[in-house]
PDB file of N, CA and C in Angstrom:
ATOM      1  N   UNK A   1      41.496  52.358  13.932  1.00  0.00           N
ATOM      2  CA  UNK A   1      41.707  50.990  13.536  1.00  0.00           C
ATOM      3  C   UNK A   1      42.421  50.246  14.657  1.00  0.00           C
ATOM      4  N   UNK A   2      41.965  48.987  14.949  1.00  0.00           N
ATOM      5  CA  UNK A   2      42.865  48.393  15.883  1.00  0.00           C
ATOM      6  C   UNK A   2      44.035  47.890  15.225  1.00  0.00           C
ATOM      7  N   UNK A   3      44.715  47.818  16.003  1.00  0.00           N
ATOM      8  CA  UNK A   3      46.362  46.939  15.876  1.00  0.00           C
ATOM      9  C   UNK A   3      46.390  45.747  15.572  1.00  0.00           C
ATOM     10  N   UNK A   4      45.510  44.745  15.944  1.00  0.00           N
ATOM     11  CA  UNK A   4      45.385  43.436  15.204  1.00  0.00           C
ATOM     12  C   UNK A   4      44.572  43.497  13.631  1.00  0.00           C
ATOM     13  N   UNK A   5      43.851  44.339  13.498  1.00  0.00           N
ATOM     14  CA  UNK A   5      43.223  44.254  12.428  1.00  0.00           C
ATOM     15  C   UNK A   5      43.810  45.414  10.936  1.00  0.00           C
ATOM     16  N   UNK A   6      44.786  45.999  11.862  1.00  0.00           N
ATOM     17  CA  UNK A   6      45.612  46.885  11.168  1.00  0.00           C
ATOM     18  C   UNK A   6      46.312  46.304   9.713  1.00  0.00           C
ATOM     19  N   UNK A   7      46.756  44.901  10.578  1.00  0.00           N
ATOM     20  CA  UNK A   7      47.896  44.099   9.621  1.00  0.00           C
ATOM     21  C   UNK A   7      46.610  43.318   8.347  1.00  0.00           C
ATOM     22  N   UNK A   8      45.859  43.747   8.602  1.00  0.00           N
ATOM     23  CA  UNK A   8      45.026  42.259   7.394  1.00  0.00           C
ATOM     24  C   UNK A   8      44.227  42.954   6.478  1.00  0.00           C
ATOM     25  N   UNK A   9      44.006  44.483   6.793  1.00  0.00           N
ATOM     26  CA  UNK A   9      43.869  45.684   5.973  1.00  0.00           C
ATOM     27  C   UNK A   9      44.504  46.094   4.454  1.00  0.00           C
ATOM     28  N   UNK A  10      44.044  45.627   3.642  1.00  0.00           N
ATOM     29  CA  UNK A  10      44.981  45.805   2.266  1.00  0.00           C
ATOM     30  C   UNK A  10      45.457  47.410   2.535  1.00  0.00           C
ATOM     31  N   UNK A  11      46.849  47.820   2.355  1.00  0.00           N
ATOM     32  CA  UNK A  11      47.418  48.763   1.738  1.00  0.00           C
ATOM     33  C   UNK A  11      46.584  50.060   1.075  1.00  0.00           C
ATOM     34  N   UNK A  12      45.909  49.865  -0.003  1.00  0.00           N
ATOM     35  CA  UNK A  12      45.010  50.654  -0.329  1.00  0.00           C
ATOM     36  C   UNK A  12      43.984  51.022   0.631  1.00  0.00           C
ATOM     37  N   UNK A  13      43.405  50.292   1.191  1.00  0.00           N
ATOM     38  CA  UNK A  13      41.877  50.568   1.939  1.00  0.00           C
ATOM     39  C   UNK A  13      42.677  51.413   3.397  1.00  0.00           C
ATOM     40  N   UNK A  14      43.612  51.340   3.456  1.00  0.00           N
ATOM     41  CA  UNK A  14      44.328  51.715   4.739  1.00  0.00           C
ATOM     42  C   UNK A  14      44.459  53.500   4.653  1.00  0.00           C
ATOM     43  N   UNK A  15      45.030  53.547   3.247  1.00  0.00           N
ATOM     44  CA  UNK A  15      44.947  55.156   2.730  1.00  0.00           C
ATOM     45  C   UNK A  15      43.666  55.707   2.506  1.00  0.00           C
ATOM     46  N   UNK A  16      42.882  55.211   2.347  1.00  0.00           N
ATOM     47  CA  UNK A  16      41.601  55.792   1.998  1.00  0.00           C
ATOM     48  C   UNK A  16      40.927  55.925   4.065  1.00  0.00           C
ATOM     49  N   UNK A  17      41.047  55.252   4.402  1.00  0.00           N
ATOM     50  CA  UNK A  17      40.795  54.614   6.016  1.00  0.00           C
ATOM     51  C   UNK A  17      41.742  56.370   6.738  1.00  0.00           C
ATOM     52  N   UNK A  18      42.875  56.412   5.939  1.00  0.00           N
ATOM     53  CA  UNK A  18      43.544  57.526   6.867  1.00  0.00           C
ATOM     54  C   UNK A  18      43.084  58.548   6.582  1.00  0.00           C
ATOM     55  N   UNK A  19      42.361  59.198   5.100  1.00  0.00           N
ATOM     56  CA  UNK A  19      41.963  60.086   4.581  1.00  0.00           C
ATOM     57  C   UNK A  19      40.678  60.391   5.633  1.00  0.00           C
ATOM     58  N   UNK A  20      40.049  59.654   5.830  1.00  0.00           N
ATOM     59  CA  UNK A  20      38.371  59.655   6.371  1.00  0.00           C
ATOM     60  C   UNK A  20      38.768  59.907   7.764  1.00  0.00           C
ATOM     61  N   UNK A  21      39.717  59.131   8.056  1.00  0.00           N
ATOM     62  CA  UNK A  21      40.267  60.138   9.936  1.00  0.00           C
ATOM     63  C   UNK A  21      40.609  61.152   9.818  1.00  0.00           C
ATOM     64  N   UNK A  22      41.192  61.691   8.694  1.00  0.00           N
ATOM     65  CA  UNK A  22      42.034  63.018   8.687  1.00  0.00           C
ATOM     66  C   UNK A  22      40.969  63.598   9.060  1.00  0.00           C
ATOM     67  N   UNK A  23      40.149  63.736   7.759  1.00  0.00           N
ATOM     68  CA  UNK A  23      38.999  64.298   7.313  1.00  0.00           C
ATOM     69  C   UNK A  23      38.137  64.948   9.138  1.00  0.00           C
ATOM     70  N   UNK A  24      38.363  63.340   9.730  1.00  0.00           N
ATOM     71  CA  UNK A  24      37.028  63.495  10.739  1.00  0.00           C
ATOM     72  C   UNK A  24      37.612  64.202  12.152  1.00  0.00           C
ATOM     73  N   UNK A  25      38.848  64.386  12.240  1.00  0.00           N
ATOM     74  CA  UNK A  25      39.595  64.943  13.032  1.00  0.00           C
ATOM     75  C   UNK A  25      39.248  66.312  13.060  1.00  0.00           C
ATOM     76  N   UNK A  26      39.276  66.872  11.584  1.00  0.00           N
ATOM     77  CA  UNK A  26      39.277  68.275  11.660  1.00  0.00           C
ATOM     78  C   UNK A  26      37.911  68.976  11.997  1.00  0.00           C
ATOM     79  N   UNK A  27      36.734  68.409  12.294  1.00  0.00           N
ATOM     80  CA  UNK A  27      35.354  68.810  12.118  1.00  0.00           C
ATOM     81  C   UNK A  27      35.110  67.680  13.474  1.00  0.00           C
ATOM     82  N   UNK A  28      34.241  68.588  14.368  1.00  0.00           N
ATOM     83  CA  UNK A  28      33.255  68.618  15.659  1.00  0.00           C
ATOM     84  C   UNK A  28      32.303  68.136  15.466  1.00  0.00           C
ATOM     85  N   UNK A  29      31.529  69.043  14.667  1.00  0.00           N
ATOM     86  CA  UNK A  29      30.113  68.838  14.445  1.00  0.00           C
ATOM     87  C   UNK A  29      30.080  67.797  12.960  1.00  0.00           C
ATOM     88  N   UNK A  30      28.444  67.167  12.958  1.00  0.00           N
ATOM     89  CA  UNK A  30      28.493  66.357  12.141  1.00  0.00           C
ATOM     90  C   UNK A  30      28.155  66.767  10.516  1.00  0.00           C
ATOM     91  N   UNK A  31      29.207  66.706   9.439  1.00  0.00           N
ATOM     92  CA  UNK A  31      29.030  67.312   8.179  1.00  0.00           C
ATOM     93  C   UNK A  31      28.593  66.402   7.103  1.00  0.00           C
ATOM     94  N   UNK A  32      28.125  66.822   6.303  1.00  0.00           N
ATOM     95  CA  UNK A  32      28.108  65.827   4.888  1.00  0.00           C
ATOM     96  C   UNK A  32      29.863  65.427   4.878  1.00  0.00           C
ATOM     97  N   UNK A  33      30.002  64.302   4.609  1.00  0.00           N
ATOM     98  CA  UNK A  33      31.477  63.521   3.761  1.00  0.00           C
ATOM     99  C   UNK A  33      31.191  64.480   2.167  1.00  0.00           C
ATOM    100  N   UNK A  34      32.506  64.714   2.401  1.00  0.00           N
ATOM    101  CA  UNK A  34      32.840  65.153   0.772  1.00  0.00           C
ATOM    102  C   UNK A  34      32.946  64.484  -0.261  1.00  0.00           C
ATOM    103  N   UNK A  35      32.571  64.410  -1.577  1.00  0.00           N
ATOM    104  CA  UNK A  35      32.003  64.173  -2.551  1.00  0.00           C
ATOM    105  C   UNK A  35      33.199  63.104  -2.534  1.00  0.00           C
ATOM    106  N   UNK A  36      34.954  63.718  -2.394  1.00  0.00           N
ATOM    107  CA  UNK A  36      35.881  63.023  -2.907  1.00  0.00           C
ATOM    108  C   UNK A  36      36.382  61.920  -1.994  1.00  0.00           C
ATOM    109  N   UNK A  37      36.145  61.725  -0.808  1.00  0.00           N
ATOM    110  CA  UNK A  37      35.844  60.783   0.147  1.00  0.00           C
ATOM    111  C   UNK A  37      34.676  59.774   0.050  1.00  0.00           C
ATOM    112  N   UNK A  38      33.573  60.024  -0.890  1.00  0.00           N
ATOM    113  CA  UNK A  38      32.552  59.064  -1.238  1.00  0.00           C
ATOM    114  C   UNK A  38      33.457  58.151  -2.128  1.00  0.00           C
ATOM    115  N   UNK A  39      33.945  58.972  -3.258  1.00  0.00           N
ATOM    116  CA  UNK A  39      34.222  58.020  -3.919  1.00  0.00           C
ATOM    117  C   UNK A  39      35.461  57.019  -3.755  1.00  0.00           C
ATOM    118  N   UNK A  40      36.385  57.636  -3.005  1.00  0.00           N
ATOM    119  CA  UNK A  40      37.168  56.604  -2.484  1.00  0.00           C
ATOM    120  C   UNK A  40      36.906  55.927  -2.091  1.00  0.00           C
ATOM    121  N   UNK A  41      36.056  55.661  -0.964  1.00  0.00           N
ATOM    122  CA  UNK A  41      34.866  55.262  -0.483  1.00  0.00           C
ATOM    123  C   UNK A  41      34.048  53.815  -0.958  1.00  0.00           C
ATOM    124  N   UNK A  42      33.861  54.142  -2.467  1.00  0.00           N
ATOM    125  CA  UNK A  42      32.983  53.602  -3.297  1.00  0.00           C
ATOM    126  C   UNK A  42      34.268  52.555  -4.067  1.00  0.00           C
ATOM    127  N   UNK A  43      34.888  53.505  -4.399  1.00  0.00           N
ATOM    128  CA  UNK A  43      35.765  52.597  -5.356  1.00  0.00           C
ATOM    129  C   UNK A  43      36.848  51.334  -4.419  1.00  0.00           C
ATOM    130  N   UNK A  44      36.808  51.487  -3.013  1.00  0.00           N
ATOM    131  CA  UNK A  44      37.402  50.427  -1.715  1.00  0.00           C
ATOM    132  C   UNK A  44      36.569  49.590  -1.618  1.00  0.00           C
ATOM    133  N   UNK A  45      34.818  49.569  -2.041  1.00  0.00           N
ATOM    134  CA  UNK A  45      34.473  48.593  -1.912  1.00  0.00           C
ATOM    135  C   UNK A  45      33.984  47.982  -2.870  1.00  0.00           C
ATOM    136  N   UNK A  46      34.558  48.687  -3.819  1.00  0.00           N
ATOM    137  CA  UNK A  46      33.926  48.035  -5.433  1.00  0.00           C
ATOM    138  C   UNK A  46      35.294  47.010  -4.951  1.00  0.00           C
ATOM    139  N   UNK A  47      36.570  46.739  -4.806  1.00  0.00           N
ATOM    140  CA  UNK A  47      37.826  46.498  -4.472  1.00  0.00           C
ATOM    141  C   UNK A  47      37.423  45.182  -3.816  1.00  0.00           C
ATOM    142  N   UNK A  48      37.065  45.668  -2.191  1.00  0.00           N
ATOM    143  CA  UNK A  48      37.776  44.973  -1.123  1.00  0.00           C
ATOM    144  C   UNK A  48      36.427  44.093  -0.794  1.00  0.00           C
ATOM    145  N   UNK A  49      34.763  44.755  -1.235  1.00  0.00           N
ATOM    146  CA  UNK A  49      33.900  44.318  -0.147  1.00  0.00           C
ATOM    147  C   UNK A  49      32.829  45.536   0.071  1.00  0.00           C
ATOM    148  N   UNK A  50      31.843  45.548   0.143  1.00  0.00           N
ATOM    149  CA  UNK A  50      31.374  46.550   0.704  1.00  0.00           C
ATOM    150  C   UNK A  50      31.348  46.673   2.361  1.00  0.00           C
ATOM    151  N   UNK A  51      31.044  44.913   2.890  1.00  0.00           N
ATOM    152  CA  UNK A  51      31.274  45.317   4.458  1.00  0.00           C
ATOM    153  C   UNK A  51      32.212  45.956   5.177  1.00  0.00           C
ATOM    154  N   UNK A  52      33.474  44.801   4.299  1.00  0.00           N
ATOM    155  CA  UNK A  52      35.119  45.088   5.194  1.00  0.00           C
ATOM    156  C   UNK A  52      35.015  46.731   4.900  1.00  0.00           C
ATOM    157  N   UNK A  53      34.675  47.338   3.543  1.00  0.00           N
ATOM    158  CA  UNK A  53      34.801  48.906   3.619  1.00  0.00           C
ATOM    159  C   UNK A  53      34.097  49.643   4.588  1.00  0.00           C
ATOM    160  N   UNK A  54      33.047  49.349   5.243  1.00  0.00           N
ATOM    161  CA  UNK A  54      32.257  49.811   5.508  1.00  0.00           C
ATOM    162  C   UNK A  54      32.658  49.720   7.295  1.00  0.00           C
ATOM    163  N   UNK A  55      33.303  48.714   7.568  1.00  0.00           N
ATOM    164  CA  UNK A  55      33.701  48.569   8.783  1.00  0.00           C
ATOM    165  C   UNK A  55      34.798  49.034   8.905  1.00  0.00           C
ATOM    166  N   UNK A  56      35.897  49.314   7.961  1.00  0.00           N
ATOM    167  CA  UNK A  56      37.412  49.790   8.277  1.00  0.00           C
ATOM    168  C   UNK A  56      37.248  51.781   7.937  1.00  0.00           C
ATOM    169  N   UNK A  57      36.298  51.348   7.110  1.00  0.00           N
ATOM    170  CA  UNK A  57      36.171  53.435   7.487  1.00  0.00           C
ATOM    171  C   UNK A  57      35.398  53.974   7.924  1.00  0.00           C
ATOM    172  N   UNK A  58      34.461  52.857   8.888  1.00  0.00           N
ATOM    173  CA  UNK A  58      33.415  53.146   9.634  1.00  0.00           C
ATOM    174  C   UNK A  58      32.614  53.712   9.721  1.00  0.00           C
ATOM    175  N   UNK A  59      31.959  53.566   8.321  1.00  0.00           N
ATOM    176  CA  UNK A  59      30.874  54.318   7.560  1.00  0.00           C
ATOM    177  C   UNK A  59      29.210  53.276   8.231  1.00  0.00           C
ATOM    178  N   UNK A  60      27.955  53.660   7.476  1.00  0.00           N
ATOM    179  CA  UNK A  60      27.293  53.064   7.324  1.00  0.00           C
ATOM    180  C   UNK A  60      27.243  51.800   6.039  1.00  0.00           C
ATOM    181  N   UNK A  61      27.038  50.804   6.611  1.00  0.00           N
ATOM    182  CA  UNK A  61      26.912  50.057   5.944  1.00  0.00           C
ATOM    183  C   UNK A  61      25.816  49.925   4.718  1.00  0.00           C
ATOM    184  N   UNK A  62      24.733  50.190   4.890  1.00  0.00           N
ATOM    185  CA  UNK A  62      23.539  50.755   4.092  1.00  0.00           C
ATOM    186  C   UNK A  62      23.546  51.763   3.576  1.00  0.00           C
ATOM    187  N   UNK A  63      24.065  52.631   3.768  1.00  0.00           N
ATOM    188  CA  UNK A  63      24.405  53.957   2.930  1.00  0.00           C
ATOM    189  C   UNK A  63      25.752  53.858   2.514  1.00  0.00           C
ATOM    190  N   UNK A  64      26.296  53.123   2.388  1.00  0.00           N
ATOM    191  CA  UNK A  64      27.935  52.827   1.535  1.00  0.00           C
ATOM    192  C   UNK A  64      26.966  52.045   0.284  1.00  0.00           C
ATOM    193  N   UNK A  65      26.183  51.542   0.556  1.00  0.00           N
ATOM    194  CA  UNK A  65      25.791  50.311  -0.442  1.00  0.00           C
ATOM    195  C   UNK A  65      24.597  51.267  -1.316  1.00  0.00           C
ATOM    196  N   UNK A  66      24.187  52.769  -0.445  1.00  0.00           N
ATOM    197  CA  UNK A  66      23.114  52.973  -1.473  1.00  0.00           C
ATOM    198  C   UNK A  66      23.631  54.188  -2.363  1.00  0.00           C
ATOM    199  N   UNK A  67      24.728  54.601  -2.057  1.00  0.00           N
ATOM    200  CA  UNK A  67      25.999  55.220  -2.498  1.00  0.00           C
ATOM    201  C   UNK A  67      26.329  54.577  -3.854  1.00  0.00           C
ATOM    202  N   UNK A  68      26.824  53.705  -3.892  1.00  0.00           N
ATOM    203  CA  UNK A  68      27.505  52.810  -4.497  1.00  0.00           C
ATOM    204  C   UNK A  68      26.261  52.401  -5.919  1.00  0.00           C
ATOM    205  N   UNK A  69      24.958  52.443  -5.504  1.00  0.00           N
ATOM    206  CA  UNK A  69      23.816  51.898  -6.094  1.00  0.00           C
ATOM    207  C   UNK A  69      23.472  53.382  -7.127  1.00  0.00           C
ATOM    208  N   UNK A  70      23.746  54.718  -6.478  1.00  0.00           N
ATOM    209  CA  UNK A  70      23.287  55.823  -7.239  1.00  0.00           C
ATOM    210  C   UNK A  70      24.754  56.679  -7.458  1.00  0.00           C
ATOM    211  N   UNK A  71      25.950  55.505  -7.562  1.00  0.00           N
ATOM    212  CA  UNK A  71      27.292  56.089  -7.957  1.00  0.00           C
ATOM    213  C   UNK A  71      27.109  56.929  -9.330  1.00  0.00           C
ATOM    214  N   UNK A  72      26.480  56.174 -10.277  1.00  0.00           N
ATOM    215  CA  UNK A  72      26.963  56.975 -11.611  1.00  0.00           C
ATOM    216  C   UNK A  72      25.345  57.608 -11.954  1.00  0.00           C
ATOM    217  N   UNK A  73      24.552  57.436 -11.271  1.00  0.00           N
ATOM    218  CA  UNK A  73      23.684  58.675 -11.764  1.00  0.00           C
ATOM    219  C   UNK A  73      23.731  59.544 -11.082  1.00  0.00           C
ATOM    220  N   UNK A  74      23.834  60.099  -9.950  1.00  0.00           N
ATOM    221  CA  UNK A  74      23.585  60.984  -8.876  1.00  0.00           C
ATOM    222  C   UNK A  74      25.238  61.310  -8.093  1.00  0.00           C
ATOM    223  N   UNK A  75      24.928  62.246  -7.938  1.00  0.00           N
ATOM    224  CA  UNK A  75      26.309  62.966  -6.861  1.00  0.00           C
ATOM    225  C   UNK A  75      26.319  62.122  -5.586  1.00  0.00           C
ATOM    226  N   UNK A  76      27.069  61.091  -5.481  1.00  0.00           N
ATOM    227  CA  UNK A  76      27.306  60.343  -3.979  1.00  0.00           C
ATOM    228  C   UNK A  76      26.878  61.750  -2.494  1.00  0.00           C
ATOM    229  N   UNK A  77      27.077  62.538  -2.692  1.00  0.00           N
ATOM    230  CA  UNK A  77      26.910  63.063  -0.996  1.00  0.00           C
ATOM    231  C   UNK A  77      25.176  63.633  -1.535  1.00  0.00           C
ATOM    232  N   UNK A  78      24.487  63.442  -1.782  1.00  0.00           N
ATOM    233  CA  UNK A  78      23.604  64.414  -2.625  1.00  0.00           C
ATOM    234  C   UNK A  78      22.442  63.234  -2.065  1.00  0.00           C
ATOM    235  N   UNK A  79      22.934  61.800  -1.946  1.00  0.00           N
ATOM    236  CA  UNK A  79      22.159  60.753  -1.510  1.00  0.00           C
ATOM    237  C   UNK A  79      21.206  61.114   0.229  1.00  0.00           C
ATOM    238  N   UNK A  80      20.113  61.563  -0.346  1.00  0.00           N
ATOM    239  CA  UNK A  80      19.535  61.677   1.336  1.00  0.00           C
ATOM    240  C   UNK A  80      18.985  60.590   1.921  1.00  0.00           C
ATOM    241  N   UNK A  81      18.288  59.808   0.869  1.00  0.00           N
ATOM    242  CA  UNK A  81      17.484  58.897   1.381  1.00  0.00           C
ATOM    243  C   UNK A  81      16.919  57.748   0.311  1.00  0.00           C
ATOM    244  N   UNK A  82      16.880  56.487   1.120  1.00  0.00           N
ATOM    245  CA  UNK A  82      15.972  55.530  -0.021  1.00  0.00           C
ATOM    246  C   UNK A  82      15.671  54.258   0.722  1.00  0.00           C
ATOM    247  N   UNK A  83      13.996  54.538   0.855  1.00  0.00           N
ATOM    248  CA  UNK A  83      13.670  53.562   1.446  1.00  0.00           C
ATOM    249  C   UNK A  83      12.334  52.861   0.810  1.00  0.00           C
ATOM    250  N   UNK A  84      11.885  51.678   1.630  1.00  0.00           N
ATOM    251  CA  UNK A  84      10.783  50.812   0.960  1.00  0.00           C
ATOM    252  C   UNK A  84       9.800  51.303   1.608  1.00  0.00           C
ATOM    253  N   UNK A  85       8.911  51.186   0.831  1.00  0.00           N
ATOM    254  CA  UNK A  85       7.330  51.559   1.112  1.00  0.00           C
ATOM    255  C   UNK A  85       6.573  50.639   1.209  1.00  0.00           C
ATOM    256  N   UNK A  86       5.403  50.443   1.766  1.00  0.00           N
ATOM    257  CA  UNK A  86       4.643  49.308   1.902  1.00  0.00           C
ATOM    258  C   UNK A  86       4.070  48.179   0.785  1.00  0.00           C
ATOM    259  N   UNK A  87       4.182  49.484  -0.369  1.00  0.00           N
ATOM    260  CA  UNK A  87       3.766  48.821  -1.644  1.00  0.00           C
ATOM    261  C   UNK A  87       4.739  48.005  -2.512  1.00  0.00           C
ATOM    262  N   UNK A  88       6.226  47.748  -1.413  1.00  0.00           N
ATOM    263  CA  UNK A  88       7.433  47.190  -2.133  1.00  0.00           C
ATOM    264  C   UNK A  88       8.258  48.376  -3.090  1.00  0.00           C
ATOM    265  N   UNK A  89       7.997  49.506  -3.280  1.00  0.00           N
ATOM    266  CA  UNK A  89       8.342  50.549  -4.572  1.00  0.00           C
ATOM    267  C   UNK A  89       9.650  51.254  -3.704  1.00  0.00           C
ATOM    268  N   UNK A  90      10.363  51.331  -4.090  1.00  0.00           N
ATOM    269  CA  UNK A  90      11.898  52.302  -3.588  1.00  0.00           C
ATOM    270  C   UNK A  90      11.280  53.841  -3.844  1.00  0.00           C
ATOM    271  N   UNK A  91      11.756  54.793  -2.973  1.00  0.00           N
ATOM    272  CA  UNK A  91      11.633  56.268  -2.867  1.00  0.00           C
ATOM    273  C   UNK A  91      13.085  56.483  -2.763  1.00  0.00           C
ATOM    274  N   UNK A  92      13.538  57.525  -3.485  1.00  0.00           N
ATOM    275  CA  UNK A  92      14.872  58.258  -3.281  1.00  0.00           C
ATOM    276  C   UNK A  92      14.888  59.778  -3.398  1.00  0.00           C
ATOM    277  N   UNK A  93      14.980  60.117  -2.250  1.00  0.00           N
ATOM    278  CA  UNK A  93      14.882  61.657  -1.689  1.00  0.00           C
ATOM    279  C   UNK A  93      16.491  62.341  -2.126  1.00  0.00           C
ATOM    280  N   UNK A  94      16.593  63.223  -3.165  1.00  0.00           N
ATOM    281  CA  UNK A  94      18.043  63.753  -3.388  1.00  0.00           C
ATOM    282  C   UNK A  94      18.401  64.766  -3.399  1.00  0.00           C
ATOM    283  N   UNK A  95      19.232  65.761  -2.526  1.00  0.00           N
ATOM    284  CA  UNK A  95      19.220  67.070  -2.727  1.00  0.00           C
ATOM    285  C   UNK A  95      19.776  67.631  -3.567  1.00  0.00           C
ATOM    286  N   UNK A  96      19.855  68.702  -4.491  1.00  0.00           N
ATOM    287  CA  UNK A  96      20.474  68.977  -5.588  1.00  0.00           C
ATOM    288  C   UNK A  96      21.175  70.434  -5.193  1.00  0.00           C
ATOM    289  N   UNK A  97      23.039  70.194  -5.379  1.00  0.00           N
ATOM    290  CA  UNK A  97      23.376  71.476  -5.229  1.00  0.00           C
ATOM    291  C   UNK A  97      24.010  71.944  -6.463  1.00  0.00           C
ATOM    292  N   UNK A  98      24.020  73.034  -6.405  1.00  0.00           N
ATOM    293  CA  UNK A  98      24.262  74.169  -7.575  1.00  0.00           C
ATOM    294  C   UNK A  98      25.690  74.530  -7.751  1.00  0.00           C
TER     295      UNK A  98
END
């Protein structure tokens, strides 16, 4: 986070913001986000915004939002994919773990 943009950061989104560095500190290679980091995640931009969330924990912006879209049916990290098809129809590709 920068230092000017530090200060205009609500309080909350700041803890969730430190969780997702912790998180990304400890891991090299690139992992699924954990289930409990989605939803913090989810619930900062049900809050603040989906962009400002999406820019202060420097997520994808489109996948924060398609997260957020298959919050209560589907397992947030479980989200692989969802895109448009020519015929206008949404596809959502989901992996299912056990």
């Amino acid at each position: 986070m920068a230092a000017n943009y530090a200060n205009e950061v609500p309080i909350g989104m700041r803890r969730v913001c430190r969780r997702f560095e912790y998180w990304r500190s400890g891991h090299k290679a690139r992992l699924l986000i954990p289930n409990a980091l989605w939803k913090a995640a989810v619930q900062t931009a049900r809050e603040h915004g989906i962009f400002g969330a999406a820019k202060t924990l420097r997520l994808d912006y489109t996948r924060l939002k398609r997260v957020m879209e298959f919050d209560c049916r589907v397992d947030p990290g479980a989200v692989a994919q969802v895109r448009g098809t020519a015929a206008g129809r949404r596809d959502c590709r989901c992996r299912v773990r056990d």
